[in-house]
N, C-alpha and C. Protein backbone atom coordinates (compact mmCIF):
# COMPACT_ATOMS: atom_id res chain seq x y z
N UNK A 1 6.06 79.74 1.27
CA UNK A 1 6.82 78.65 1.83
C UNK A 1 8.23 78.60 1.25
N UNK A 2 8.36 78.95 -0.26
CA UNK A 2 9.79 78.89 -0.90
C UNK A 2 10.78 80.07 0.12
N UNK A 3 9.91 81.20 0.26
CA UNK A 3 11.14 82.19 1.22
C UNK A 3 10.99 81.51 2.56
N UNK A 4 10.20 81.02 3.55
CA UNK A 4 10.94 79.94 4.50
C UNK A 4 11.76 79.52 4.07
N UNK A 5 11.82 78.76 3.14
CA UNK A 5 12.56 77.41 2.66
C UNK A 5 13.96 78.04 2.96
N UNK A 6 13.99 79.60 1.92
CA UNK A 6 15.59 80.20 1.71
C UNK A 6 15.95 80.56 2.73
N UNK A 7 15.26 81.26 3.69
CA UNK A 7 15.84 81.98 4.72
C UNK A 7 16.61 80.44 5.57
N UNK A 8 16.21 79.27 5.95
CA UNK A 8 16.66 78.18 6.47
C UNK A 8 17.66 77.96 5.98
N UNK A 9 17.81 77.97 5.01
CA UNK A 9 18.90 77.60 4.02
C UNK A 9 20.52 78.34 4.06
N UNK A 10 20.06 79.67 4.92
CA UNK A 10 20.97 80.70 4.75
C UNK A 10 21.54 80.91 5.87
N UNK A 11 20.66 79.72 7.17
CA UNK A 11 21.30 80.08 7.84
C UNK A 11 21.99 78.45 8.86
N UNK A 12 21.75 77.25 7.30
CA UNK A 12 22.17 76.24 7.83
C UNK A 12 24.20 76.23 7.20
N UNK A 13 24.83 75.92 8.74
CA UNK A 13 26.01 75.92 8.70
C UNK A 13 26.89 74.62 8.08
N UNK A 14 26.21 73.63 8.43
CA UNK A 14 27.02 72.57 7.93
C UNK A 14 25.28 71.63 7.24
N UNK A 15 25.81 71.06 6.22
CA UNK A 15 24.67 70.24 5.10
C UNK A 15 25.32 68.79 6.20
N UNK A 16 24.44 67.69 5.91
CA UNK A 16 24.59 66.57 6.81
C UNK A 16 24.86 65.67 5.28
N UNK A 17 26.17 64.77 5.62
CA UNK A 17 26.25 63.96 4.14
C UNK A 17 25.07 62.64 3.95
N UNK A 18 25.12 62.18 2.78
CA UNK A 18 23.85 60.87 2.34
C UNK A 18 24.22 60.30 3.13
N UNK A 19 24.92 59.32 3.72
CA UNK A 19 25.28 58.39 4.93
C UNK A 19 24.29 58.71 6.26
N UNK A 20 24.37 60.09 6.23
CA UNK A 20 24.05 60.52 7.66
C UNK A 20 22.09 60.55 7.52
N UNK A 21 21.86 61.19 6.18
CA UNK A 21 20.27 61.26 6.02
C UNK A 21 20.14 59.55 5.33
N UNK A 22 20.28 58.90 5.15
CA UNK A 22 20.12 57.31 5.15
C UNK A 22 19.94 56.51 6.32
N UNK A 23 20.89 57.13 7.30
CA UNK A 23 21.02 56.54 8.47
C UNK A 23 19.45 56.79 9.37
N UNK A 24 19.15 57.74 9.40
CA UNK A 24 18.07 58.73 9.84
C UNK A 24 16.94 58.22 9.43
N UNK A 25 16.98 57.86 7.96
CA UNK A 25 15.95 57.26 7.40
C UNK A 25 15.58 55.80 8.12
N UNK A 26 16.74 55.40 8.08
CA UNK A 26 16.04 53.98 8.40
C UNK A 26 15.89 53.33 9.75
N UNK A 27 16.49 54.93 10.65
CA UNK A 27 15.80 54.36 11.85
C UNK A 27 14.85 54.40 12.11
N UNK A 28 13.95 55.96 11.14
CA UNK A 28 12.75 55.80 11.89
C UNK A 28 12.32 55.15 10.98
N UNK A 29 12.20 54.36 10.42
CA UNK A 29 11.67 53.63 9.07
C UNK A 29 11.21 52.27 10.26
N UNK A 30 12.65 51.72 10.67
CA UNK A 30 12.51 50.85 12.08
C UNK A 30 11.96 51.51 13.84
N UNK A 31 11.37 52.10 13.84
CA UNK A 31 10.99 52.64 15.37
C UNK A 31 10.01 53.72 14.49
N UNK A 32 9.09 53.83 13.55
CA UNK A 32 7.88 54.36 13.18
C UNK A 32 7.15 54.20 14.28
N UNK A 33 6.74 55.80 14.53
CA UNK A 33 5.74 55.77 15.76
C UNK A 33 6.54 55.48 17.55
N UNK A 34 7.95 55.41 17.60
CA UNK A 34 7.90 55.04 18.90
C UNK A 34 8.69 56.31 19.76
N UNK A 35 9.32 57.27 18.90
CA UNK A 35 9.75 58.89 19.77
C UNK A 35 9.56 59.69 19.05
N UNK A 36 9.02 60.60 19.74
CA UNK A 36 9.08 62.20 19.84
C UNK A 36 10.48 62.72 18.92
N UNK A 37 10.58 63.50 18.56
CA UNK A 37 11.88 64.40 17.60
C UNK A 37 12.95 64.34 18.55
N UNK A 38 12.84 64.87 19.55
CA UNK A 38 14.07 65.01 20.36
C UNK A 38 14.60 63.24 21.02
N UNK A 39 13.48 62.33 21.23
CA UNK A 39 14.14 61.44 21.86
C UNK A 39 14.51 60.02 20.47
N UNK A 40 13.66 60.72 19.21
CA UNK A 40 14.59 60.00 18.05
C UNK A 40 15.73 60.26 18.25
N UNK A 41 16.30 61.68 18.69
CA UNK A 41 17.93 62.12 17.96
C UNK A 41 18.40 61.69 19.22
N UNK A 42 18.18 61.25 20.65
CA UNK A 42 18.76 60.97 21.03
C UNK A 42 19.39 59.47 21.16
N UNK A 43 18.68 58.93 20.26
CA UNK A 43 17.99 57.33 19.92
C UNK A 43 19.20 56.81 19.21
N UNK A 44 19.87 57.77 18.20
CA UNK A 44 20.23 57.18 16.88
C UNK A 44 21.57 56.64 17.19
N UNK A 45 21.63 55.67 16.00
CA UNK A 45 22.92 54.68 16.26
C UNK A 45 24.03 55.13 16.62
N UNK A 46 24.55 57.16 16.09
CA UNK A 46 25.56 57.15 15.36
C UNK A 46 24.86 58.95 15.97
N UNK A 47 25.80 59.33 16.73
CA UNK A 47 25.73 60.94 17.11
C UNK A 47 26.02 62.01 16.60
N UNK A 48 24.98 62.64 16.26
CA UNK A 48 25.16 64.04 15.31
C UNK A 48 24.62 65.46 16.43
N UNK A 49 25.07 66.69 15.52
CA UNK A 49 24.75 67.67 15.92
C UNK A 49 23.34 67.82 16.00
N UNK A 50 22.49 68.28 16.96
CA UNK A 50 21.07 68.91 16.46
C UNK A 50 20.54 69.61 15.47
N UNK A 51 21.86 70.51 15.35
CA UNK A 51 21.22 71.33 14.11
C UNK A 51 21.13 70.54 12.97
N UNK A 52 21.98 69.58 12.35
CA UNK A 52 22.22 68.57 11.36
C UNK A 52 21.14 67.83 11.58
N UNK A 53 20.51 67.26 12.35
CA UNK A 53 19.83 66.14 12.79
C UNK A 53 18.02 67.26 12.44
N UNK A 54 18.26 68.42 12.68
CA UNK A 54 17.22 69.06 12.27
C UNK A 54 16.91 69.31 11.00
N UNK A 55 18.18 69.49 10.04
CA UNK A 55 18.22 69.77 8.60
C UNK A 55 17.69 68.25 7.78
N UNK A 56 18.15 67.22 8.27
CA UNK A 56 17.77 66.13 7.95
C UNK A 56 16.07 65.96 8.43
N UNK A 57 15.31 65.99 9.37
CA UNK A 57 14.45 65.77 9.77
C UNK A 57 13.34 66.54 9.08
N UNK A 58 13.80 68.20 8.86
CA UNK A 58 13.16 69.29 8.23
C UNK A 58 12.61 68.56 6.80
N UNK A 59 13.95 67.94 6.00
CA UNK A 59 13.91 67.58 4.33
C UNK A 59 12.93 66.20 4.76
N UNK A 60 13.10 65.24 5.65
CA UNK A 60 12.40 63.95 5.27
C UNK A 60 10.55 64.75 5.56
N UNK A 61 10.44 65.70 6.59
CA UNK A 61 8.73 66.26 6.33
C UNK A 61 8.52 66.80 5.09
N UNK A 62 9.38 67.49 4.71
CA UNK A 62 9.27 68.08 3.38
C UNK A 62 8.81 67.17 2.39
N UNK A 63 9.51 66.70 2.13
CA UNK A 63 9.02 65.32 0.90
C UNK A 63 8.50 64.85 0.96
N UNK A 64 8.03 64.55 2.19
CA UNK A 64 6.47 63.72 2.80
C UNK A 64 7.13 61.84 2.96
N UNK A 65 8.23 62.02 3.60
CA UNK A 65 8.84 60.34 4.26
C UNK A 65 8.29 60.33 5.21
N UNK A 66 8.30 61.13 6.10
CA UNK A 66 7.43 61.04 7.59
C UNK A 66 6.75 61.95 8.23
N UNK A 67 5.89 62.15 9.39
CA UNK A 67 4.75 63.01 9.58
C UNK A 67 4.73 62.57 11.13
N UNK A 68 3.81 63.65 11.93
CA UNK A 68 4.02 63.48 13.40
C UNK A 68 2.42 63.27 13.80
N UNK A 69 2.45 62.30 14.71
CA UNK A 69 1.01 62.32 14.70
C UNK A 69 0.63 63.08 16.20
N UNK A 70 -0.43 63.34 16.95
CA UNK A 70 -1.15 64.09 17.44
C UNK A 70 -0.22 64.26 18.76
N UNK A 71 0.63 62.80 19.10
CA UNK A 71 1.23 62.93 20.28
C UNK A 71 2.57 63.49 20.08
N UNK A 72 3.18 63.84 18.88
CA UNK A 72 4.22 64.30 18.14
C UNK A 72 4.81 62.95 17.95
N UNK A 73 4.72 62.36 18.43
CA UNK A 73 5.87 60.58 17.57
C UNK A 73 6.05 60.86 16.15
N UNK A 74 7.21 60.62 15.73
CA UNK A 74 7.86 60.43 14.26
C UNK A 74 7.15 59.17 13.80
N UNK A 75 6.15 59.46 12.81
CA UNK A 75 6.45 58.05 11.50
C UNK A 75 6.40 57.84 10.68
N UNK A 76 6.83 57.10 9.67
CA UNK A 76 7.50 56.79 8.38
C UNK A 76 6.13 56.45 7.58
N UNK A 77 5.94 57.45 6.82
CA UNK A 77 4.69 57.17 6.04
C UNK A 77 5.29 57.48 4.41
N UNK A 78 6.28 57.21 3.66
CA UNK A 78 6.56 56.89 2.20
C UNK A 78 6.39 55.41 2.00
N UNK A 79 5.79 55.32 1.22
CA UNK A 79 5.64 54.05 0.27
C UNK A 79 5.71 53.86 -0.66
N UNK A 80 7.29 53.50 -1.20
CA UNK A 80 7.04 53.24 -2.58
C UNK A 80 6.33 52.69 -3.79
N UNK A 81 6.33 51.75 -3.17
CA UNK A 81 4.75 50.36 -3.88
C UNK A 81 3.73 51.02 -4.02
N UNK A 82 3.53 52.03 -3.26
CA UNK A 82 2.27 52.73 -3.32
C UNK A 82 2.01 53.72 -4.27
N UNK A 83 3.08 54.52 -4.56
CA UNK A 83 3.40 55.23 -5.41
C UNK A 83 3.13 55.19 -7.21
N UNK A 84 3.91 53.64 -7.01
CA UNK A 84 4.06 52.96 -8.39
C UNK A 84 2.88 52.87 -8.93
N UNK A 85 1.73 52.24 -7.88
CA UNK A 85 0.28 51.55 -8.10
C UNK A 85 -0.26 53.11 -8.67
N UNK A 86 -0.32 54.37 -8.24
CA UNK A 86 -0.51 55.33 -8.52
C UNK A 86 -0.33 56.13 -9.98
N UNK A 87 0.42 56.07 -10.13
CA UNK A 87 1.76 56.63 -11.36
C UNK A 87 1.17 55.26 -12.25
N UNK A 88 0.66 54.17 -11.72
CA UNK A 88 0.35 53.49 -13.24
C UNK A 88 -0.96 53.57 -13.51
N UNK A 89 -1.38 53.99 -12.51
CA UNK A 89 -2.96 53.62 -12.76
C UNK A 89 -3.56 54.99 -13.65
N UNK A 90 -3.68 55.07 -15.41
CA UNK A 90 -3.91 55.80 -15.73
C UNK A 90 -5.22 56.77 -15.91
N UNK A 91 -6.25 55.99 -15.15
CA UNK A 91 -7.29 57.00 -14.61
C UNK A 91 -7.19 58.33 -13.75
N UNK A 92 -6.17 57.80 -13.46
CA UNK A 92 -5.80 59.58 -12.04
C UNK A 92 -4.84 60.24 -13.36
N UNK A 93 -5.43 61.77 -13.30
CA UNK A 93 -4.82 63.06 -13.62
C UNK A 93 -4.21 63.99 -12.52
N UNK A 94 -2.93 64.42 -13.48
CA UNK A 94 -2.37 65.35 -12.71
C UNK A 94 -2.60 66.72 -12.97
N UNK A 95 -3.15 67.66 -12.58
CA UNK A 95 -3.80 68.50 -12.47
C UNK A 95 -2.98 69.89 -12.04
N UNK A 96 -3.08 70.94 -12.66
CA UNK A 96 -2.00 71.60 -12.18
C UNK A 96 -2.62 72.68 -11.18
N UNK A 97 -1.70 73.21 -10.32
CA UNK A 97 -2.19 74.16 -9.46
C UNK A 97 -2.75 75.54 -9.33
């Protein structure tokens, strides 16, 4: 997966600035579950390139902010609160791979 990762990397032309992946974030954060990839980007407040709008979309699956469910709809599945409850609760081990 890391040489996916590079080869993408090598052949993205322009990086999209924090403004632009913030923006992204919080639309689908607000419209979780209501478009498809293509009719999010056509959705958004504020008009970007596809390819940009892909580089952004690529990193929020990556990290696990959002996930597509069976009908492909975008939705926002990070939770921070959830996280925290996790990370404190010192019965769970982290376990290495």
């Amino acid at each position: 997966m890391a040489l996916a990762s590079t080869e993408k990397m090598a052949k993205i032309i322009h990086y999209p600035r924090l403004d632009t992946v913030l923006m992204v974030e919080e639309f689908i954060r607000e419209h979780s579950g209501e478009y498809k990839k293509r009719a999010l980007w056509e959705n958004l407040p504020r008009k970007m390139m596809y390819g940009t709008f892909q580089v952004v979309f690529d990193y929020l699956l990556e990290c696990g902010k959002i996930a597509r469910d069976s009908e492909g709809k975008v939705c926002w599945i990070w939770s921070p609160a959830l996280v925290k409850k996790y990370l404190a609760d010192r019965s769970l081990v982290v376990r290495g791979a």
